[in-house]
C-alpha atoms as a PDB file:
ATOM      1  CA  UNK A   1       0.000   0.000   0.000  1.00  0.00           C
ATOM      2  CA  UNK A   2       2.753   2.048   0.680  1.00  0.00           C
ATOM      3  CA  UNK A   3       3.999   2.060  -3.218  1.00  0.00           C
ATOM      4  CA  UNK A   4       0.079   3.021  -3.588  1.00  0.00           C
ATOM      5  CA  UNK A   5       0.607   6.111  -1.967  1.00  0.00           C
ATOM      6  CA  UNK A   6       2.372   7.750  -3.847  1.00  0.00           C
ATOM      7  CA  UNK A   7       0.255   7.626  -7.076  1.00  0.00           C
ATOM      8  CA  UNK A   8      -3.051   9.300  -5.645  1.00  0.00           C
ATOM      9  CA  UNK A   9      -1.922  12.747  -6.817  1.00  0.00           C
ATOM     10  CA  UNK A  10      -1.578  11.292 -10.083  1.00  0.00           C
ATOM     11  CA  UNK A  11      -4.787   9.801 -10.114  1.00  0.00           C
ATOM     12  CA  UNK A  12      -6.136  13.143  -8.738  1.00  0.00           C
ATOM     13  CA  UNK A  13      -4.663  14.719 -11.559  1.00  0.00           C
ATOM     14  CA  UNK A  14      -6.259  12.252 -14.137  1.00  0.00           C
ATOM     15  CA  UNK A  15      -9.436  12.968 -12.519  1.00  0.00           C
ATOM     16  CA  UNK A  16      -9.361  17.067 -13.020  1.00  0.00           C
ATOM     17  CA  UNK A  17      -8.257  16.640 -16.485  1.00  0.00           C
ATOM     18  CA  UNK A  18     -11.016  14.260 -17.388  1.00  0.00           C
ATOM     19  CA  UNK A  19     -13.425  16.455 -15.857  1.00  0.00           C
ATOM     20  CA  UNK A  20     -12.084  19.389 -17.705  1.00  0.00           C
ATOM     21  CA  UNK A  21     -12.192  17.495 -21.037  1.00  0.00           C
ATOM     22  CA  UNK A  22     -15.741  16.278 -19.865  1.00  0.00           C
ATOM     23  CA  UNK A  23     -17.010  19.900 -19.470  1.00  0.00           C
ATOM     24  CA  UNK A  24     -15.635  21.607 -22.003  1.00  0.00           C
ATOM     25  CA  UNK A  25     -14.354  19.373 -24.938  1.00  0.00           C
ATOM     26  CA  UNK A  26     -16.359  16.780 -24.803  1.00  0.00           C
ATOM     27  CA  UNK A  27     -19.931  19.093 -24.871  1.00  0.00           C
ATOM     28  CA  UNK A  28     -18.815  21.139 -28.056  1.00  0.00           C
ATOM     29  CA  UNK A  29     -18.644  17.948 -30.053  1.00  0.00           C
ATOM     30  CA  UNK A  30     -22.291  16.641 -30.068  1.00  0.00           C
ATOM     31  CA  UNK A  31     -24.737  18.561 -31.074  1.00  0.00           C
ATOM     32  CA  UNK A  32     -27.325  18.907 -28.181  1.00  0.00           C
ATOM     33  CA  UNK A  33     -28.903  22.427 -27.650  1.00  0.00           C
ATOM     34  CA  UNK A  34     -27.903  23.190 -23.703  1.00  0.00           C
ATOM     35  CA  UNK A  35     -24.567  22.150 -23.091  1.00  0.00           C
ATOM     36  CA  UNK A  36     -22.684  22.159 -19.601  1.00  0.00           C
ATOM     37  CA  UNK A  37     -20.797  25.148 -20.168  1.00  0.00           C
ATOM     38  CA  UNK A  38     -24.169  27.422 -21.489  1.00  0.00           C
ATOM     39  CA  UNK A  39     -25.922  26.551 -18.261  1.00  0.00           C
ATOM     40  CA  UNK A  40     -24.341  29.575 -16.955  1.00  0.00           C
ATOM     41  CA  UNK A  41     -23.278  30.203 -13.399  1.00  0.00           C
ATOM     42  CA  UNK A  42     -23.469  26.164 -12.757  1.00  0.00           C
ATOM     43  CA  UNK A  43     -21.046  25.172 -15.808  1.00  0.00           C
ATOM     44  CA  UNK A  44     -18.621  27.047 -14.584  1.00  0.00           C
ATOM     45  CA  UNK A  45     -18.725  26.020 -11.051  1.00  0.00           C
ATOM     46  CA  UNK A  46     -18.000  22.588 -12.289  1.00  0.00           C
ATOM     47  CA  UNK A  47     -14.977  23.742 -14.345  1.00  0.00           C
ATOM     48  CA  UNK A  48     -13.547  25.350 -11.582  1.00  0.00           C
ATOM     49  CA  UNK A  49     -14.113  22.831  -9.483  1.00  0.00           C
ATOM     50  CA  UNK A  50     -12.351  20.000 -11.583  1.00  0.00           C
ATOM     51  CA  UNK A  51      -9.646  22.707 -12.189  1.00  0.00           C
ATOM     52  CA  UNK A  52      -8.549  23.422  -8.820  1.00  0.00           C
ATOM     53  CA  UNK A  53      -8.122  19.484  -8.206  1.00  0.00           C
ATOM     54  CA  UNK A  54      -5.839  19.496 -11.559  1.00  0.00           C
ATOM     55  CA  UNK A  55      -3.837  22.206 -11.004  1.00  0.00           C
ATOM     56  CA  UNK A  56      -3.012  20.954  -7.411  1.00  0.00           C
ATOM     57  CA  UNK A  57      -2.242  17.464  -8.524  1.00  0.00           C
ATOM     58  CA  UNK A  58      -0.376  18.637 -11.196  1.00  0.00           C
ATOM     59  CA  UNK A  59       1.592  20.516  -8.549  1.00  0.00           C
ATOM     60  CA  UNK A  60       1.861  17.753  -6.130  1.00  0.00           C
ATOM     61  CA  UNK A  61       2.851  15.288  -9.216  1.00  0.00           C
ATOM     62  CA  UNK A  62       5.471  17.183 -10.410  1.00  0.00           C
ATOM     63  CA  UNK A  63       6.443  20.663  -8.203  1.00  0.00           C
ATOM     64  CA  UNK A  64       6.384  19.645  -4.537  1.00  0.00           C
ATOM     65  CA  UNK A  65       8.117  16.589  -3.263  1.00  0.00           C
ATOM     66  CA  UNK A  66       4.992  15.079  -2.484  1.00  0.00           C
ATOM     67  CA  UNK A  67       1.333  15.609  -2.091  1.00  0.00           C
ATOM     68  CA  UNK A  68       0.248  17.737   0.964  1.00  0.00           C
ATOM     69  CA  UNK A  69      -2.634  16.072   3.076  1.00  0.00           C
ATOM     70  CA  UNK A  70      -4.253  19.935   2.966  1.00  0.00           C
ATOM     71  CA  UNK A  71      -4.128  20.182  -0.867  1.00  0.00           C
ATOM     72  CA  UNK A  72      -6.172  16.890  -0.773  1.00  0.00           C
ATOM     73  CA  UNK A  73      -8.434  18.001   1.679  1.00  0.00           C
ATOM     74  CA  UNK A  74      -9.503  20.777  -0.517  1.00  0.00           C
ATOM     75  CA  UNK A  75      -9.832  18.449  -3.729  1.00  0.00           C
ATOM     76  CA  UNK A  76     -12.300  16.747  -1.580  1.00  0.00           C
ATOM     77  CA  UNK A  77     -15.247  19.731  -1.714  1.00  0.00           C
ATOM     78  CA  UNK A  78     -14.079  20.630  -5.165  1.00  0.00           C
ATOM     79  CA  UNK A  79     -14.655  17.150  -6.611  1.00  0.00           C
ATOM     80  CA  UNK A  80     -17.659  16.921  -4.431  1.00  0.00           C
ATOM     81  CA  UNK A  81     -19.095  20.772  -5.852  1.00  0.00           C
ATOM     82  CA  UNK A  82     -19.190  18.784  -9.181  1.00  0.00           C
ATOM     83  CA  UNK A  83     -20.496  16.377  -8.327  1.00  0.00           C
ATOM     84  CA  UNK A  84     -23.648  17.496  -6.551  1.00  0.00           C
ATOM     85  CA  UNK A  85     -23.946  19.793  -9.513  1.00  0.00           C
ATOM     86  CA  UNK A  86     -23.501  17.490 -12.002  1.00  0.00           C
ATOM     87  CA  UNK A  87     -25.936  14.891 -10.145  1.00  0.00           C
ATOM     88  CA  UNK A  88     -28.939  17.680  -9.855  1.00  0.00           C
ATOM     89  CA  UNK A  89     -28.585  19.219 -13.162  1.00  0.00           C
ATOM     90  CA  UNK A  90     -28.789  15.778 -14.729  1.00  0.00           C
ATOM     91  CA  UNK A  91     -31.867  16.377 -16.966  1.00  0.00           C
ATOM     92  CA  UNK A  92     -31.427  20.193 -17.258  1.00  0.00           C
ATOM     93  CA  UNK A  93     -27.831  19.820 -18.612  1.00  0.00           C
ATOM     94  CA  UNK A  94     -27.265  17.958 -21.775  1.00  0.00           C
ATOM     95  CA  UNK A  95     -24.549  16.975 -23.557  1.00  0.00           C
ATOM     96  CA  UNK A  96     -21.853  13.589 -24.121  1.00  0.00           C
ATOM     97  CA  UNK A  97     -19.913  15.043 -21.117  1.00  0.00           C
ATOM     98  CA  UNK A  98     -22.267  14.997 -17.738  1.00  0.00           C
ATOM     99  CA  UNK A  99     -21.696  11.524 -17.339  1.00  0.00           C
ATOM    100  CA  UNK A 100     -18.102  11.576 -17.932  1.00  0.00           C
ATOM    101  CA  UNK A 101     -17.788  14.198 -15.394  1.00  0.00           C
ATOM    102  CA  UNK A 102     -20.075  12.739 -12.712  1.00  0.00           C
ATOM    103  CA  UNK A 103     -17.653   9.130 -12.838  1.00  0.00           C
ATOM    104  CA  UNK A 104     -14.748  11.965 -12.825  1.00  0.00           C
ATOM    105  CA  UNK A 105     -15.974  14.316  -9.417  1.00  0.00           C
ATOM    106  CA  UNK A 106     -16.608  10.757  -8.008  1.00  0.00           C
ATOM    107  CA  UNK A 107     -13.442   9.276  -8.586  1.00  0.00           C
ATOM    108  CA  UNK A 108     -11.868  12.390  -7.606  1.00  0.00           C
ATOM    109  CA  UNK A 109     -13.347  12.235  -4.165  1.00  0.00           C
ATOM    110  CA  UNK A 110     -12.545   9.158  -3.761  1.00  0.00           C
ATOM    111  CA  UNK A 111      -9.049   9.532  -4.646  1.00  0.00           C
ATOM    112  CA  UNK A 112      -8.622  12.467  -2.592  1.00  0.00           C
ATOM    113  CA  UNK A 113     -10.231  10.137   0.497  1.00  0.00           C
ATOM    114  CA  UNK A 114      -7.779   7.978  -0.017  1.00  0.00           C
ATOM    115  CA  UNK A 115      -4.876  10.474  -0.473  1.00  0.00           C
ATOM    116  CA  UNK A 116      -6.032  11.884   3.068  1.00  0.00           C
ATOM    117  CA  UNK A 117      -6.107   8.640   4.813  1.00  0.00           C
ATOM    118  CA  UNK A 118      -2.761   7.280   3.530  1.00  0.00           C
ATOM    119  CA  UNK A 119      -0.302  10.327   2.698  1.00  0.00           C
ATOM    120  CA  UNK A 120       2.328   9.663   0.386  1.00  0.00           C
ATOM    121  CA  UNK A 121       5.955   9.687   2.987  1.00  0.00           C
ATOM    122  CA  UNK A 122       8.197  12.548   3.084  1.00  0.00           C
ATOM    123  CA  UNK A 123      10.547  12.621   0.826  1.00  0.00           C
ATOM    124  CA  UNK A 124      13.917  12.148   2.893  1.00  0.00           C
ATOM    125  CA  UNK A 125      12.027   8.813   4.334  1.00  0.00           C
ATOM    126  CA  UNK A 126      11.841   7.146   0.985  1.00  0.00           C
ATOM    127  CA  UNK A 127      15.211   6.389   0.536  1.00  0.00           C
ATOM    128  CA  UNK A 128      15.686   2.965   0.315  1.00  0.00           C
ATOM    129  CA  UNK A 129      19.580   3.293   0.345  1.00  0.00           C
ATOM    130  CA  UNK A 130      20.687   1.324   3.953  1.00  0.00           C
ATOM    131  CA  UNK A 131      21.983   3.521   7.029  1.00  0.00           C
ATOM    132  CA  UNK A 132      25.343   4.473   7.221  1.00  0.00           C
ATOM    133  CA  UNK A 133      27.135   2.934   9.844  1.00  0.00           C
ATOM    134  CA  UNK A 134      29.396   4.671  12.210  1.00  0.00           C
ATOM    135  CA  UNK A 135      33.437   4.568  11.600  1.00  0.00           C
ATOM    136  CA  UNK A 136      34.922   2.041  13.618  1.00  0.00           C
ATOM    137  CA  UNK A 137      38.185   3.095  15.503  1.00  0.00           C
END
């Protein structure tokens, strides 16, 4: 579990991207005529809240050392804002993306569960190189 760890903010990161792609890529290609981003104040609640989950992943993945247990904490609401948006807009919202980006915001929480409960290690406490020993006299 411990080599686990490590790859939440990755999966975190996955997550925002997807939900990004599933709100604004993914919407423009079929033609449906209310599409997550024209629902106004609500569309872009949901970007932003799949954004702020990618861009701290990203920065945990490959910035910081390691994933902070705060920056997962706040993935947790922002995954779970789209969610709850995504779940009660369901038949007001249209478009190839809402269900991509429901599985996404739920994934994403559960990831960022996850990355709270089991925080990747520090980084000087991954070395797997053996202790040096003291110089015998």
């Amino acid at each position: 579990m411990d080599a686990l760890a490590g790859k939440f903010k990755f999966g975190i990161l996955g997550a925002g991207i997807l939900g990004v792609i599933a709100t604004v890529a993914l919407p423009a290609v079929k033609i449906v005529p209310m599409t997550m981003m024209s629902a106004g104040g609500h569309g872009i609640l949901v970007l932003v809240g799949f954004l702020v989950p990618a861009v701290l992943g990203g920065l945990g993945a490959f910035m910081w050392k390691s994933l902070p247990r705060w920056a997962a904490g706040l993935c947790v609401p922002a995954f779970g804002l789209t969610v709850l948006k995504c779940r009660e807009g369901f038949s007001a919202i249209a478009g190839s993306g809402m269900m991509l980006a429901l599985v996404a915001g739920a994934l994403g929480v559960a990831l960022s569960i996850a990355a709270i409960a089991k925080p990747e290690a520090p980084a000087a406490a991954k070395s797997d190189a053996p202790a040096p020993t003291p110089p015998t006299a």
